[in-house]
C-alpha atoms as a PDB file:
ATOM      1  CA  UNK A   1     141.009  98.876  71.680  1.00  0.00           C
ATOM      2  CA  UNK A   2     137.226  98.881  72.516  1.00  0.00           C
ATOM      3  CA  UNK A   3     136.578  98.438  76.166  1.00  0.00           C
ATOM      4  CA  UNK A   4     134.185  95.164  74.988  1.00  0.00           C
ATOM      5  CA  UNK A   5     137.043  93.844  73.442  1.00  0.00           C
ATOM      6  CA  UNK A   6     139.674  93.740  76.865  1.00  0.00           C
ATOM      7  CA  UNK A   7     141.018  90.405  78.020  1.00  0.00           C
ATOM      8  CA  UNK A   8     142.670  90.210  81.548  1.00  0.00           C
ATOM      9  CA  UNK A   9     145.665  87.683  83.031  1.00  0.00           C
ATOM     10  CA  UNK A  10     143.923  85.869  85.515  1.00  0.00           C
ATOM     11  CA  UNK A  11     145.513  84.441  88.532  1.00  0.00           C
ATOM     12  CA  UNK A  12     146.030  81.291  89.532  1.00  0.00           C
ATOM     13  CA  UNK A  13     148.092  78.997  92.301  1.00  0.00           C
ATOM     14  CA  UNK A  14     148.411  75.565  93.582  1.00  0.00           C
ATOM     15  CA  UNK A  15     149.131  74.090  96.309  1.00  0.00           C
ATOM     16  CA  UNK A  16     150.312  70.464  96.775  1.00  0.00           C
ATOM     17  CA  UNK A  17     151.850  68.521  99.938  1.00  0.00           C
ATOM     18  CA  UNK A  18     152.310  64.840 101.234  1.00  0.00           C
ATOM     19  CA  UNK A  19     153.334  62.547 103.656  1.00  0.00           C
ATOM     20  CA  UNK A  20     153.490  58.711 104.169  1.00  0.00           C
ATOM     21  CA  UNK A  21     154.525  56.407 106.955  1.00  0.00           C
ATOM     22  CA  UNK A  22     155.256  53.076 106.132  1.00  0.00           C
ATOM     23  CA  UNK A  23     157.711  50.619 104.823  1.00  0.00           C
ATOM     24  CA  UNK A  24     156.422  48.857 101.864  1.00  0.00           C
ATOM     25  CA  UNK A  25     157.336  50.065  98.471  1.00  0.00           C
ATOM     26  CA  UNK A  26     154.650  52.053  96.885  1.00  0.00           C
ATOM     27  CA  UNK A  27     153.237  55.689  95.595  1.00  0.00           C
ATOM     28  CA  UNK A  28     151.367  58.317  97.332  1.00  0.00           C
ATOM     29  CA  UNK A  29     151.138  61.040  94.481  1.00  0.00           C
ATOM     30  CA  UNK A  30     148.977  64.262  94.077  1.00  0.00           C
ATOM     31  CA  UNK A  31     148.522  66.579  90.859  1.00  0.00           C
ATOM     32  CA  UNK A  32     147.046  70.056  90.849  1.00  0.00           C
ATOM     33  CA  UNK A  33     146.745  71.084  87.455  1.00  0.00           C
ATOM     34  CA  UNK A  34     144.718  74.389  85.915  1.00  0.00           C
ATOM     35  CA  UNK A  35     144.970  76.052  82.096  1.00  0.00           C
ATOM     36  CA  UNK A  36     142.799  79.078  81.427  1.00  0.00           C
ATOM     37  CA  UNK A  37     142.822  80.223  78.106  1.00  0.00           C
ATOM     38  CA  UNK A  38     141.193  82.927  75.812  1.00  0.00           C
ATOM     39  CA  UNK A  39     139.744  84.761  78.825  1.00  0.00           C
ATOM     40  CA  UNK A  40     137.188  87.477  77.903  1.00  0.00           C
ATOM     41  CA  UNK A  41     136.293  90.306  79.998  1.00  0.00           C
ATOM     42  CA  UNK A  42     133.248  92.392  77.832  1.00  0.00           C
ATOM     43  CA  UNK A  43     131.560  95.680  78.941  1.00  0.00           C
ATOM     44  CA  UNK A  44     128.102  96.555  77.316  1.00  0.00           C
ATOM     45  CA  UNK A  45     125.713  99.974  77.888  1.00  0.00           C
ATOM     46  CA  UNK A  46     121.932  99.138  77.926  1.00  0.00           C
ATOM     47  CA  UNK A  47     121.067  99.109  75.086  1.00  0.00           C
ATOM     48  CA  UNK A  48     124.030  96.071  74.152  1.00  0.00           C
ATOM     49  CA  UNK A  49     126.375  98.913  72.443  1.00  0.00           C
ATOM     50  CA  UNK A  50     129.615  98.788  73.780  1.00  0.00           C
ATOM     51  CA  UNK A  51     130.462 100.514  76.744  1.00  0.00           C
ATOM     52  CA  UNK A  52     133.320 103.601  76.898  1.00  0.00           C
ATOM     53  CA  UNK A  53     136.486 103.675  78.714  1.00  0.00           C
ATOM     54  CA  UNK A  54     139.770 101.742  78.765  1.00  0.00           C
ATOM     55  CA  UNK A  55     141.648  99.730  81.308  1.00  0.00           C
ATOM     56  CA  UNK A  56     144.408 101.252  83.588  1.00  0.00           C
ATOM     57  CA  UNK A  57     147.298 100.048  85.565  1.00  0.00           C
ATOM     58  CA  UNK A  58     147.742  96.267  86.321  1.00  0.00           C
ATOM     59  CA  UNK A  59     149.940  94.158  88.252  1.00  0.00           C
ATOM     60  CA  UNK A  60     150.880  90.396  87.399  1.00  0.00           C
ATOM     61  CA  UNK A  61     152.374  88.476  90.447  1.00  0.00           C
ATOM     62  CA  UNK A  62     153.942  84.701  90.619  1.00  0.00           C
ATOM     63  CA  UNK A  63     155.893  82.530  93.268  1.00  0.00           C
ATOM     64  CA  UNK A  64     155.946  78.658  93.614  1.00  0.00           C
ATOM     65  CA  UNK A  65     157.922  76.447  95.826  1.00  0.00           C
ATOM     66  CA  UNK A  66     158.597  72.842  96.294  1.00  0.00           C
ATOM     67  CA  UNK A  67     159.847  70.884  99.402  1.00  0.00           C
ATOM     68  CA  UNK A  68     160.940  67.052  99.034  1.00  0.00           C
ATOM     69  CA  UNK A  69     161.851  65.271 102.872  1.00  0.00           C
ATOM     70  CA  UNK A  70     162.304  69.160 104.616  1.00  0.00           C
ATOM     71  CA  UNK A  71     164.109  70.196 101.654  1.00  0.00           C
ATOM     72  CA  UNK A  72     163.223  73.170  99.416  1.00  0.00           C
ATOM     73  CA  UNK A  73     164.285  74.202  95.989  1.00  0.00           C
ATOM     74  CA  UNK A  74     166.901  76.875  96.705  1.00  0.00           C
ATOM     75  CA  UNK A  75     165.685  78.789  94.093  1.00  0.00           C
ATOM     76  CA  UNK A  76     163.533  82.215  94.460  1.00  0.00           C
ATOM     77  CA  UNK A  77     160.307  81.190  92.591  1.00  0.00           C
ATOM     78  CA  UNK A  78     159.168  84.724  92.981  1.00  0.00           C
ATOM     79  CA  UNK A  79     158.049  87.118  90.087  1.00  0.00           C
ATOM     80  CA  UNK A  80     156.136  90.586  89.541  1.00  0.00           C
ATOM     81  CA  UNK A  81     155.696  93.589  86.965  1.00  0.00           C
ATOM     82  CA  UNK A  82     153.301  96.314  86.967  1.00  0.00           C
ATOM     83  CA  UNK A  83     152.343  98.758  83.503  1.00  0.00           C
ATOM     84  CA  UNK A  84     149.782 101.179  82.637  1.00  0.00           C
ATOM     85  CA  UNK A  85     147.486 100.121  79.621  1.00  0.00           C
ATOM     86  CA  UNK A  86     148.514  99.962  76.814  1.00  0.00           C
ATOM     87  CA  UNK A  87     151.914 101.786  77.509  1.00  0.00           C
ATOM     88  CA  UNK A  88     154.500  99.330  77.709  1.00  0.00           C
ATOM     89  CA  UNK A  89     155.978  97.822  80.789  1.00  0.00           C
ATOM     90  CA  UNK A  90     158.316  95.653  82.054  1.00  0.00           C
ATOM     91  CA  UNK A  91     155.645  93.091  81.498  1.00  0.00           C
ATOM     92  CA  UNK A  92     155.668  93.300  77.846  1.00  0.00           C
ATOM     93  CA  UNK A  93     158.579  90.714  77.084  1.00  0.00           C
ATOM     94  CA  UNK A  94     158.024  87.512  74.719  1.00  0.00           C
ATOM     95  CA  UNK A  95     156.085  84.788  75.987  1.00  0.00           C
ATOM     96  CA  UNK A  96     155.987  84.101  78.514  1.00  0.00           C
ATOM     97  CA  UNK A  97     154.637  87.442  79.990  1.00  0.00           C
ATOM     98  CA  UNK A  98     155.283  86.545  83.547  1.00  0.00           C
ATOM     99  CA  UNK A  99     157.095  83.414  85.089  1.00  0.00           C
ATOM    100  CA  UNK A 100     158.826  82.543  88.491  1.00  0.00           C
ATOM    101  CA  UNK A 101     161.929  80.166  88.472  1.00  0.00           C
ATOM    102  CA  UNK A 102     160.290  76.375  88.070  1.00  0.00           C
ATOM    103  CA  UNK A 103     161.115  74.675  91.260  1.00  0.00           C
ATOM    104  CA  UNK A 104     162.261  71.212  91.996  1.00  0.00           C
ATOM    105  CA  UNK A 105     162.747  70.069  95.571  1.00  0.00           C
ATOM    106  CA  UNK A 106     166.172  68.346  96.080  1.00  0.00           C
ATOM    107  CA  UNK A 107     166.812  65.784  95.762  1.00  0.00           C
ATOM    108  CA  UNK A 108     164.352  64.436  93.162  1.00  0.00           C
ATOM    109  CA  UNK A 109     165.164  60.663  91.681  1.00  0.00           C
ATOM    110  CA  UNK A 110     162.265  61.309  89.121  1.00  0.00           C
ATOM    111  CA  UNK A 111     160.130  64.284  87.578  1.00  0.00           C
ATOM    112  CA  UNK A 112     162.171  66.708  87.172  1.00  0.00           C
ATOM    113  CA  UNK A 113     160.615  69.516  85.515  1.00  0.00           C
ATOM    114  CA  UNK A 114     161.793  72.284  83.428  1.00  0.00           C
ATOM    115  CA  UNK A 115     160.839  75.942  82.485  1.00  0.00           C
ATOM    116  CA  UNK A 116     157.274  76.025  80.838  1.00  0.00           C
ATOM    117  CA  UNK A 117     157.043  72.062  81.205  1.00  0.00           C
ATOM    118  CA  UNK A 118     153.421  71.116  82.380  1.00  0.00           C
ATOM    119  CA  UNK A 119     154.211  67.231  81.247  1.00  0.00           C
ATOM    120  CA  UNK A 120     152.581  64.624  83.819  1.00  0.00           C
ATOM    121  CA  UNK A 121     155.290  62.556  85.586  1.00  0.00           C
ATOM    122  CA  UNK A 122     152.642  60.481  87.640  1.00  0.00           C
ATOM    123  CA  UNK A 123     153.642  58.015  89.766  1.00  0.00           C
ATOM    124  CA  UNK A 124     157.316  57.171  89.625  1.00  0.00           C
ATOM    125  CA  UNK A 125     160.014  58.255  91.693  1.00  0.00           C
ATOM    126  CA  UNK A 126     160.826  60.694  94.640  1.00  0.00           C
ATOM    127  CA  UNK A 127     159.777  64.478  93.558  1.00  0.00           C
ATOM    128  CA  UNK A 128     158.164  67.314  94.251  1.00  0.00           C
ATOM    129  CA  UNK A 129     157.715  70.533  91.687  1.00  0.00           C
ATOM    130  CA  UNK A 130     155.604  73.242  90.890  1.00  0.00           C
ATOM    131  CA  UNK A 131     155.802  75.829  88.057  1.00  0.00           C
ATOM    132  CA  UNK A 132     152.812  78.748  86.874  1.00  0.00           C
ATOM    133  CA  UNK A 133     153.055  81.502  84.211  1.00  0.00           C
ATOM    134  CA  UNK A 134     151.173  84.313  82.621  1.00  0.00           C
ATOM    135  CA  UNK A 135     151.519  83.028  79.503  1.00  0.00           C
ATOM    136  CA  UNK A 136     150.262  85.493  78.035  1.00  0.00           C
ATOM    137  CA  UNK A 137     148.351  88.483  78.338  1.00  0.00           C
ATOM    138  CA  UNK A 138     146.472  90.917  75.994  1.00  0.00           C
ATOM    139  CA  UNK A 139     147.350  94.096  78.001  1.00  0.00           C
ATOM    140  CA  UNK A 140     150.990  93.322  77.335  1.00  0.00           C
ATOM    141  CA  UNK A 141     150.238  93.381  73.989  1.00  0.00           C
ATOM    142  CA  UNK A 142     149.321  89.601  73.082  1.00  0.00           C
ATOM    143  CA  UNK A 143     146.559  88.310  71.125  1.00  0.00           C
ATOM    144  CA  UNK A 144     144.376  86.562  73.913  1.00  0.00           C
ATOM    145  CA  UNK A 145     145.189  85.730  77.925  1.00  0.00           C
ATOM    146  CA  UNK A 146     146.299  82.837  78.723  1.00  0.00           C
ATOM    147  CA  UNK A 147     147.422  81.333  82.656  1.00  0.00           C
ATOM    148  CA  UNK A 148     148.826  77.936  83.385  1.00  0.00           C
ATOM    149  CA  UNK A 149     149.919  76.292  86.711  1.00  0.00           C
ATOM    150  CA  UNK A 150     150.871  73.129  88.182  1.00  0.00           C
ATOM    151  CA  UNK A 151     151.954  71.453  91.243  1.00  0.00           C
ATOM    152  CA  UNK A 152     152.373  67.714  91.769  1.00  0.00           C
ATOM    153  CA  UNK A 153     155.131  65.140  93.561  1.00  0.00           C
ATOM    154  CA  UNK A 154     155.127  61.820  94.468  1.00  0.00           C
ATOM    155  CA  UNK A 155     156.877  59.561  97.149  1.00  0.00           C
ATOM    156  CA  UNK A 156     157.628  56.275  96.262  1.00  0.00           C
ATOM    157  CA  UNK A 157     159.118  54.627  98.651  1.00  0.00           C
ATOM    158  CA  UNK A 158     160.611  54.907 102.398  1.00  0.00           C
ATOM    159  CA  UNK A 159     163.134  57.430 101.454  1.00  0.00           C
ATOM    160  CA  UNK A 160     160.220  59.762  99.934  1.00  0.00           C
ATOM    161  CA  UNK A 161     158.736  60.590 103.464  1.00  0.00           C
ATOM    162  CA  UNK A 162     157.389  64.264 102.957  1.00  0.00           C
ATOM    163  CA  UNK A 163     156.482  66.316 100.552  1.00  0.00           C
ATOM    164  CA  UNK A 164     155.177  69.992  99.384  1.00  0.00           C
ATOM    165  CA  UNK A 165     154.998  71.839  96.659  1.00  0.00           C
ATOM    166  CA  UNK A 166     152.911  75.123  95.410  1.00  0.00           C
ATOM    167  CA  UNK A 167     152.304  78.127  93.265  1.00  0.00           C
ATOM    168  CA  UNK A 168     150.147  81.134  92.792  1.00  0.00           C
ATOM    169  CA  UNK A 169     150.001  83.601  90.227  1.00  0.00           C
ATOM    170  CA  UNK A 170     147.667  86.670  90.853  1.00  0.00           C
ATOM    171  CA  UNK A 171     146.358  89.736  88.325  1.00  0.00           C
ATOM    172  CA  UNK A 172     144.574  92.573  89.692  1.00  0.00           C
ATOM    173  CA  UNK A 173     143.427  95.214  86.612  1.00  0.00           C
ATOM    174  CA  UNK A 174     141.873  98.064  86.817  1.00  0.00           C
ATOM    175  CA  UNK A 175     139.052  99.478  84.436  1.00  0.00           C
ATOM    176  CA  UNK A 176     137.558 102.643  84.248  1.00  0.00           C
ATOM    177  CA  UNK A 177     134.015 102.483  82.260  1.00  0.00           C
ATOM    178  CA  UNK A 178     131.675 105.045  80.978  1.00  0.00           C
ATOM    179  CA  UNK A 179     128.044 104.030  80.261  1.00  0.00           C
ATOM    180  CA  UNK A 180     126.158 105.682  77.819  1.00  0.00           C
ATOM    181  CA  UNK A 181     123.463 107.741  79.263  1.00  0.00           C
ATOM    182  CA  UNK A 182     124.476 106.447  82.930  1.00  0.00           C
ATOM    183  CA  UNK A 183     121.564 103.608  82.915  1.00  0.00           C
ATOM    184  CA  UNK A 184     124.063 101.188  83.670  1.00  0.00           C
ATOM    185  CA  UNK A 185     125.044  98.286  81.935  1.00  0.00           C
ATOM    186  CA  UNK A 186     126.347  94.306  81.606  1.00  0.00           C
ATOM    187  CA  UNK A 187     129.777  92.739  82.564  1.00  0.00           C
ATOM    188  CA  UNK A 188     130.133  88.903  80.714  1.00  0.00           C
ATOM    189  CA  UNK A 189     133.492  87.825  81.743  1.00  0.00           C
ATOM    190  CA  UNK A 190     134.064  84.456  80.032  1.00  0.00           C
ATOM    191  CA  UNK A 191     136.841  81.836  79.257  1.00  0.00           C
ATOM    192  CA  UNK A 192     138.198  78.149  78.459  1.00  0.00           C
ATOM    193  CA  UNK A 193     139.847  75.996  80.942  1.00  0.00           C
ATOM    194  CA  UNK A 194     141.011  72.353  82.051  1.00  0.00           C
ATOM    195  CA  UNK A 195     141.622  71.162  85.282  1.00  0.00           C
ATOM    196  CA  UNK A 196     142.727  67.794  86.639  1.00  0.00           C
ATOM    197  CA  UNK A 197     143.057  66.946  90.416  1.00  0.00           C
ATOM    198  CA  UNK A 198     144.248  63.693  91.673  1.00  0.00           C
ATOM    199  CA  UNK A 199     145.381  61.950  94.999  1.00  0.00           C
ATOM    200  CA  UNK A 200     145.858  58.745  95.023  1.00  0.00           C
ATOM    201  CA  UNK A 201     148.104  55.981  97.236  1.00  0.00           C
ATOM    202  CA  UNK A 202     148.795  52.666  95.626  1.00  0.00           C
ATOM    203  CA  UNK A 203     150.264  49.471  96.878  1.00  0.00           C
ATOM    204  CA  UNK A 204     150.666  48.531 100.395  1.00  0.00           C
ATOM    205  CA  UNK A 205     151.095  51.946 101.259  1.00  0.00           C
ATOM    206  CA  UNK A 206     149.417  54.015 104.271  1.00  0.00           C
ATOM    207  CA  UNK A 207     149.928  57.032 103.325  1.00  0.00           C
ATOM    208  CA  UNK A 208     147.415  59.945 103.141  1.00  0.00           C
ATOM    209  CA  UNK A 209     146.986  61.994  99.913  1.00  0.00           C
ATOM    210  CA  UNK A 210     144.714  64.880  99.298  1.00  0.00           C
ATOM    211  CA  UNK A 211     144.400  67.835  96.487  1.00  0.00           C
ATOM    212  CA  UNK A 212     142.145  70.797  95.388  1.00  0.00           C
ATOM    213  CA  UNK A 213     142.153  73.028  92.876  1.00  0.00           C
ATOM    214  CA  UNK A 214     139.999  76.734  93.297  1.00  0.00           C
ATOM    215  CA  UNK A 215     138.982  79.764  90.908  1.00  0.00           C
ATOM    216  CA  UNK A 216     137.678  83.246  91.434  1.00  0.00           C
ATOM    217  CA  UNK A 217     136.662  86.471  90.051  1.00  0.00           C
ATOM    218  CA  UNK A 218     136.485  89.279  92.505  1.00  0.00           C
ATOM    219  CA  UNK A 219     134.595  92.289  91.258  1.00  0.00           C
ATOM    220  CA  UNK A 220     134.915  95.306  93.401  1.00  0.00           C
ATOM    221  CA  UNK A 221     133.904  99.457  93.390  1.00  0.00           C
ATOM    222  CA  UNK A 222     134.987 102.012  95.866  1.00  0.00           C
ATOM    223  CA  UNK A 223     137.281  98.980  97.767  1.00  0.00           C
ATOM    224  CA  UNK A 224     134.080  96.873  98.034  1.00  0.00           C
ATOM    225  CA  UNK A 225     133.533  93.764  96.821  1.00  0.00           C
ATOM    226  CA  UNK A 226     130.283  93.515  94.865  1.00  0.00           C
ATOM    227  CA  UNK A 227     130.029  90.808  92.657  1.00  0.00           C
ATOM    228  CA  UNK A 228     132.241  87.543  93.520  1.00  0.00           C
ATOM    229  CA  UNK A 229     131.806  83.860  91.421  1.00  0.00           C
ATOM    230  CA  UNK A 230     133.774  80.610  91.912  1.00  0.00           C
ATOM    231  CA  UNK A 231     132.728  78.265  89.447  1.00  0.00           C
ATOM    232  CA  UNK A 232     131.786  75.058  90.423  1.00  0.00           C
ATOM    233  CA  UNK A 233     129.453  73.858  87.450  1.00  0.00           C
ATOM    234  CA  UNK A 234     126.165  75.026  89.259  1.00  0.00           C
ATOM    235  CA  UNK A 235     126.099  79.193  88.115  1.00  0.00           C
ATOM    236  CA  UNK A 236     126.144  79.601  91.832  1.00  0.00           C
ATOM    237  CA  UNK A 237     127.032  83.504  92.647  1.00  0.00           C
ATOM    238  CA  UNK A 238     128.658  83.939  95.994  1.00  0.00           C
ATOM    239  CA  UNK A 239     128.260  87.736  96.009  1.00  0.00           C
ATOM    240  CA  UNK A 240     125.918  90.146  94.539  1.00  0.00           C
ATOM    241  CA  UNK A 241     125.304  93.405  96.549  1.00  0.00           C
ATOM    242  CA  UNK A 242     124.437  97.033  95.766  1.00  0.00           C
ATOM    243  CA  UNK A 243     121.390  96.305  93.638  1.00  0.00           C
ATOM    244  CA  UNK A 244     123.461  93.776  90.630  1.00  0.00           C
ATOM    245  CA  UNK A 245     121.504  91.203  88.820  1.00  0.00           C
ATOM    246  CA  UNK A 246     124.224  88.408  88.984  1.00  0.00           C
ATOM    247  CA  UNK A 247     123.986  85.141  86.915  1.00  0.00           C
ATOM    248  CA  UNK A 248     126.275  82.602  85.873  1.00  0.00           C
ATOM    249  CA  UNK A 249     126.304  80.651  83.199  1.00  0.00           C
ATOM    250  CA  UNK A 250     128.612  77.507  83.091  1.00  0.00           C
ATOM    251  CA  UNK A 251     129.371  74.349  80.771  1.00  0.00           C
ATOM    252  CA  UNK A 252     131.842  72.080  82.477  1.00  0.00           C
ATOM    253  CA  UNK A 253     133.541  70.265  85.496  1.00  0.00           C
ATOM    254  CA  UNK A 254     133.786  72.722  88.437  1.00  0.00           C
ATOM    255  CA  UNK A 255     137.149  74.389  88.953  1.00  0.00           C
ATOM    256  CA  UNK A 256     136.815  74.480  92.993  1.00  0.00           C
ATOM    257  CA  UNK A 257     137.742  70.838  93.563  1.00  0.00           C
ATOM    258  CA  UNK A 258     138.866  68.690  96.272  1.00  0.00           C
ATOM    259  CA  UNK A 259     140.549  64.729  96.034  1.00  0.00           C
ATOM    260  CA  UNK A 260     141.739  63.107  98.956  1.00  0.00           C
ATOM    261  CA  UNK A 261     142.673  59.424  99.507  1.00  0.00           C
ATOM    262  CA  UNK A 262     143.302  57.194 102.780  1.00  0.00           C
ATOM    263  CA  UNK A 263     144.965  53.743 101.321  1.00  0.00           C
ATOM    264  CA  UNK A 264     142.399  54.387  97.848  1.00  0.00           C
ATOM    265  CA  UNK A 265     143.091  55.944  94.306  1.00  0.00           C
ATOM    266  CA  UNK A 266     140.711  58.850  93.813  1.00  0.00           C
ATOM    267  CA  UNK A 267     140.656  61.034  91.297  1.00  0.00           C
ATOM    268  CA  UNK A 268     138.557  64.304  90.082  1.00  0.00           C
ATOM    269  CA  UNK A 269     139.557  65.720  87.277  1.00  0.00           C
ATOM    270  CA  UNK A 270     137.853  67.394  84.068  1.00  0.00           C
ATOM    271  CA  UNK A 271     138.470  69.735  80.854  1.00  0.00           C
ATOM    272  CA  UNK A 272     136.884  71.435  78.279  1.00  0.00           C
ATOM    273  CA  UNK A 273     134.691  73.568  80.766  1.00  0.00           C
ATOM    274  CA  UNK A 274     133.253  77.106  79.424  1.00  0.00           C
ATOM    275  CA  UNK A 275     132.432  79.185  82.627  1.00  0.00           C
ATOM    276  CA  UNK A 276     130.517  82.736  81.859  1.00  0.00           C
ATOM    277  CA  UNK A 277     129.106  85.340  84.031  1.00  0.00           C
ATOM    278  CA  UNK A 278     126.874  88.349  83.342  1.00  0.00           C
ATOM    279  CA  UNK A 279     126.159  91.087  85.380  1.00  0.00           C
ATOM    280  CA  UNK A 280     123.564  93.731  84.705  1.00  0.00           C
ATOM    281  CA  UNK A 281     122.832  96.688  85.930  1.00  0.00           C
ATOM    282  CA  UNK A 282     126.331  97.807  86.950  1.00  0.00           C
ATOM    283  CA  UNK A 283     126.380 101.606  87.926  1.00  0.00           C
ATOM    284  CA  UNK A 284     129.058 104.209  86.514  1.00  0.00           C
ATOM    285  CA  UNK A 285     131.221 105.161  86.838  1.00  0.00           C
ATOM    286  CA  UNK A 286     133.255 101.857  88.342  1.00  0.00           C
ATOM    287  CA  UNK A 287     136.816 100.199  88.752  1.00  0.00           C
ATOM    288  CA  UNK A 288     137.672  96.635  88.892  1.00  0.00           C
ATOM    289  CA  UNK A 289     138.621  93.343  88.460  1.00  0.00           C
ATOM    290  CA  UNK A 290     140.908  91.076  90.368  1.00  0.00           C
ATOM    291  CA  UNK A 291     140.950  88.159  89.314  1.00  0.00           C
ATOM    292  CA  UNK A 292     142.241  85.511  91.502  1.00  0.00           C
ATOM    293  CA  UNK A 293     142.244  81.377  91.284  1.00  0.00           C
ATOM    294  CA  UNK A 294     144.334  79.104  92.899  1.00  0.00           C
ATOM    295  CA  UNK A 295     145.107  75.265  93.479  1.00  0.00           C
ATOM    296  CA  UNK A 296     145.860  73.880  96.754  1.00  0.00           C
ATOM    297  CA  UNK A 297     146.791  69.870  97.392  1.00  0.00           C
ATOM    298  CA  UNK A 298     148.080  69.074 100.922  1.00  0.00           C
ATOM    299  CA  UNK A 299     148.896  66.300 102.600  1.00  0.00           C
ATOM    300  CA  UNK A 300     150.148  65.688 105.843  1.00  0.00           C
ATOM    301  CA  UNK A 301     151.291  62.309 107.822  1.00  0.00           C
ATOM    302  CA  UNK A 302     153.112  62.313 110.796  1.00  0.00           C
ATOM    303  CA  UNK A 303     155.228  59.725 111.038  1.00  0.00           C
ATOM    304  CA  UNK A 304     155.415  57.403 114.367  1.00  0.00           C
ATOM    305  CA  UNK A 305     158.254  56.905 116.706  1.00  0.00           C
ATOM    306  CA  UNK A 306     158.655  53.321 116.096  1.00  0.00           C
ATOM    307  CA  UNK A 307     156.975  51.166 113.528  1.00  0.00           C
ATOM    308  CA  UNK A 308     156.257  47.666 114.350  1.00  0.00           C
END
């Protein structure tokens, strides 16, 4: 497969917690959702030829875990496999490539959620789950790369007191490149993705709420980091060291997001955004990419002695 042709797993997680104190009937809910699809990693020489070289050994990583009033899903929501591209691995099984056990805190009332099952339950009921997966993933041998995670509960009355729930999913792949003629060359790493963060606490609760949701790509040589971009809708770089030209192109919400909410709905959500970063100038020869995101909603009452 030609180098400017590789697609990479990228990593995700989310993280998503409550609490409430009061005694009215109501909702304090929080969703942390992220899909990245048809993720593009492209290597060009100079002159816009594509650059030589293949990718190497890769590891895919998930674990999620959910936590309803002090109680966690029993569960081990943890998952790995490693390979060397493109011999096959023990994560070249049927989709989906990689996948920890979905996890449901105990006990739910509501929104229970099953294997591969990104459905919105919104606000009904006691819950709190959280499920991710390398969906797939081209090194494994699938057309395209494609990541999805979420993590959302909701407590809906005074028996739904606390709650947490969370997942992360991580790929770190490693290339090595020849450019021709060693002038260096261009790295566009591009893909598609929704996201959709809320926090929100209806009725006569007083509850807090709050969620975020966070991507990266780390780019690093020699076990530096010189290149590093979190998308937030502005083609703002974070890093760009050892002489790189770094610029990022995006179309879309920001993925880095955070919604909190104190007795308010709030919501910050988005889709349909086309993130893509290019980097000329890259020297040879050079390793990378880990590529990391992540979601994190927390939320986090404590609840008083005595209520009047």
């Amino acid at each position: 497969m030609k180098i400017g042709k590789k697609e990479f797993a990228v990593a995700f997680g989310a993280v998503l917690g409550f609490g409430v104190a009061g005694q009215a009937s109501a909702d304090v809910y929080g969703l942390s959702y992220l899909n990245i699809d048809n993720v593009g990693v492209m290597f060009r020489n100079a002159d816009n030829s594509f650059a030589g070289g293949g990718a190497g050994s890769y590891t895919f990583s998930a674990n999620q875990d959910a936590i309803l009033n002090g109680s966690p899903d029993p569960t081990d929501g943890n998952a790995s496999c490693t390979g060397i591209f493109p011999t096959p691995s023990n994560c070249s099984v049927p989709t989906p490539t990689l996948s920890g056990t979905v996890q449901n805190a105990p006990p739910a009332s509501a929104g229970v959620r099953g294997e591969g099952d990104y459905t919105l339950f919104g606000q009904a009921g006691n819950y709190s789950n959280s499920e991710a997966e390398v969906v797939e993933a081209v090194l494994t041998g699938d057309l395209k790369t494609h990541v999805e995670s979420i993590s959302e509960s909701n407590l809906a009355n005074d028996s739904g007191q606390s709650a947490q729930a969370n997942n992360n999913i991580l790929s770190n792949t490693t290339l090595n490149l020849t450019f021709a003629g060693g002038a260096g060359g261009k790295l566009t790493v591009s893909f598609t993705a929704d996201v959709n963060v809320q926090a929100a606490v209806t009725g006569l609760d007083q509850g807090l709420a709050g969620a975020s949701s966070s991507a990266s790509m780390t780019l690093v040589k020699d076990s530096v980091t010189i290149a590093s971009w979190a998308p937030i809708g502005t083609g703002a770089i974070t890093t760009c060291a050892l002489g790189l030209t770094c610029v990022a192109n995006e179309t879309g919400p920001s993925l880095n997001n955070t919604a909190t909410s104190d007795g308010l709905a709030n919501v910050v959500a988005g889709s349909g955004s086309s993130p893509l970063i290019s980097r000329p100038g890259l020297m040879v020869p050079i390793r990378c990419c880990s590529l990391p995101t992540s979601t994190d909603l927390v939320r986090d009452v404590p609840v008083p002695g005595t209520l009047l």
